[in-house]
Protein backbone atom coordinates (compact mmCIF):
# COMPACT_ATOMS: atom_id res chain seq x y z
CA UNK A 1 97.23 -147.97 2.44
CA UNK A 2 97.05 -143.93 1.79
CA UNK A 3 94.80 -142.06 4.34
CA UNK A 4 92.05 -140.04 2.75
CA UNK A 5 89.61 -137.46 4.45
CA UNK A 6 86.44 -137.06 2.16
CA UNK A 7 83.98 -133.91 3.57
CA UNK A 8 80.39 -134.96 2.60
CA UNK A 9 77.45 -132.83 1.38
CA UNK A 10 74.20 -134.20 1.89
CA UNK A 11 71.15 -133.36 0.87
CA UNK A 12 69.00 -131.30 3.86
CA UNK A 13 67.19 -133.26 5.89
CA UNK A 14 69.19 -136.45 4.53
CA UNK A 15 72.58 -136.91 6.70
CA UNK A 16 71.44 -139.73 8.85
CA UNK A 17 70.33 -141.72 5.70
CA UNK A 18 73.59 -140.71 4.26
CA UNK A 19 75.97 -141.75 6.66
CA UNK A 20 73.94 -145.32 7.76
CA UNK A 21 74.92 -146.02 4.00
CA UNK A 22 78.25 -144.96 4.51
CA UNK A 23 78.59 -147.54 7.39
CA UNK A 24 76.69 -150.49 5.58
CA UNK A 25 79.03 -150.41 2.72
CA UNK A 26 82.04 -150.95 5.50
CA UNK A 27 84.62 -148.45 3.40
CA UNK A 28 85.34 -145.63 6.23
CA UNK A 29 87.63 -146.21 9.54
CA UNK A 30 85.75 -143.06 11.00
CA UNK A 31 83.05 -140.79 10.11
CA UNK A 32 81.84 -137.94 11.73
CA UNK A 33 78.86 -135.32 11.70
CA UNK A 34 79.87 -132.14 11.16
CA UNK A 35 79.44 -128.07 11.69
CA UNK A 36 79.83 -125.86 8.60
CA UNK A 37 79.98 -126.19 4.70
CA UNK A 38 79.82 -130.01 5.01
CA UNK A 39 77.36 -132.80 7.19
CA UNK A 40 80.43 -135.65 7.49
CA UNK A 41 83.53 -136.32 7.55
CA UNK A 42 84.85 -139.58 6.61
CA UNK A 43 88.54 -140.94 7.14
CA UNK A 44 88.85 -144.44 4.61
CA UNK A 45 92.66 -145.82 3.57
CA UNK A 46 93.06 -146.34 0.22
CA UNK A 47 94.94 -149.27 -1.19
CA UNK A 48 98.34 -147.93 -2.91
CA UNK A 49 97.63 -149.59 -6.12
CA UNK A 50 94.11 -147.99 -6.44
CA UNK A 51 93.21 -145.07 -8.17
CA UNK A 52 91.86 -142.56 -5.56
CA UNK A 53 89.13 -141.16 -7.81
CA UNK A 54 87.59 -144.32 -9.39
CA UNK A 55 88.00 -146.08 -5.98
CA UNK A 56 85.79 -142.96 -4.35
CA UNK A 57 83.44 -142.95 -6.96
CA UNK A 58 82.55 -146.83 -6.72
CA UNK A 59 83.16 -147.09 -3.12
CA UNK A 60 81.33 -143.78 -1.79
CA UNK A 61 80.00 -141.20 -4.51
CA UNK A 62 77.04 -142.86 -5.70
CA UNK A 63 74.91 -142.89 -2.32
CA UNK A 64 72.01 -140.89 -2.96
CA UNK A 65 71.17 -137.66 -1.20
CA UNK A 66 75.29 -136.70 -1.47
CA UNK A 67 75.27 -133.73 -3.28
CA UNK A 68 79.04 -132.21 -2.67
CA UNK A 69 82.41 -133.86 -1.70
CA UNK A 70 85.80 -132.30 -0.83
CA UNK A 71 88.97 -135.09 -0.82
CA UNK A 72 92.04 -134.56 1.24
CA UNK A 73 94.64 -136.63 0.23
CA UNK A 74 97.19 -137.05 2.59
CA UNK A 75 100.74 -137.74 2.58
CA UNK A 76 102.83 -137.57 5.71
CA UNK A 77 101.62 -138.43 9.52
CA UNK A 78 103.33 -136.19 12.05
């Protein structure tokens, strides 16, 4: 499994809606509200054989009221 950080836009006025279908859809290990340029912050693992994109956009992107995402991909835990 690959570790992935997604930052999550939403819509203002929309983060709690947002993130309570984040957590229905059971795809993040942690998600957090956030300050600045972004509401959340979601950590989810990735199955190796998946592509990261397609597995974002039918896992995560298509909740309404996201209007911006930045993807970390990670590759080494210290």
């Amino acid at each position: 499994m690959r570790p992935v950080f997604v930052q999550i836009r939403c819509t203002p006025g929309k983060t709690y809606e947002v993130a309570d279908a984040i957590y229905d859809r059971e795809v993040v290990s942690e998600l957090y509200s956030t300050s600045g340029d972004y509401d959340l912050l979601a950590k989810l693992y990735v199955p190796e054989d998946q592509d990261v994109g397609r597995y974002l956009a039918e896992k995560l992107f298509d909740i309404p009221d996201i209007s911006r995402t930045l993807t970390t991909m990670t590759f080494k835990a210290f």
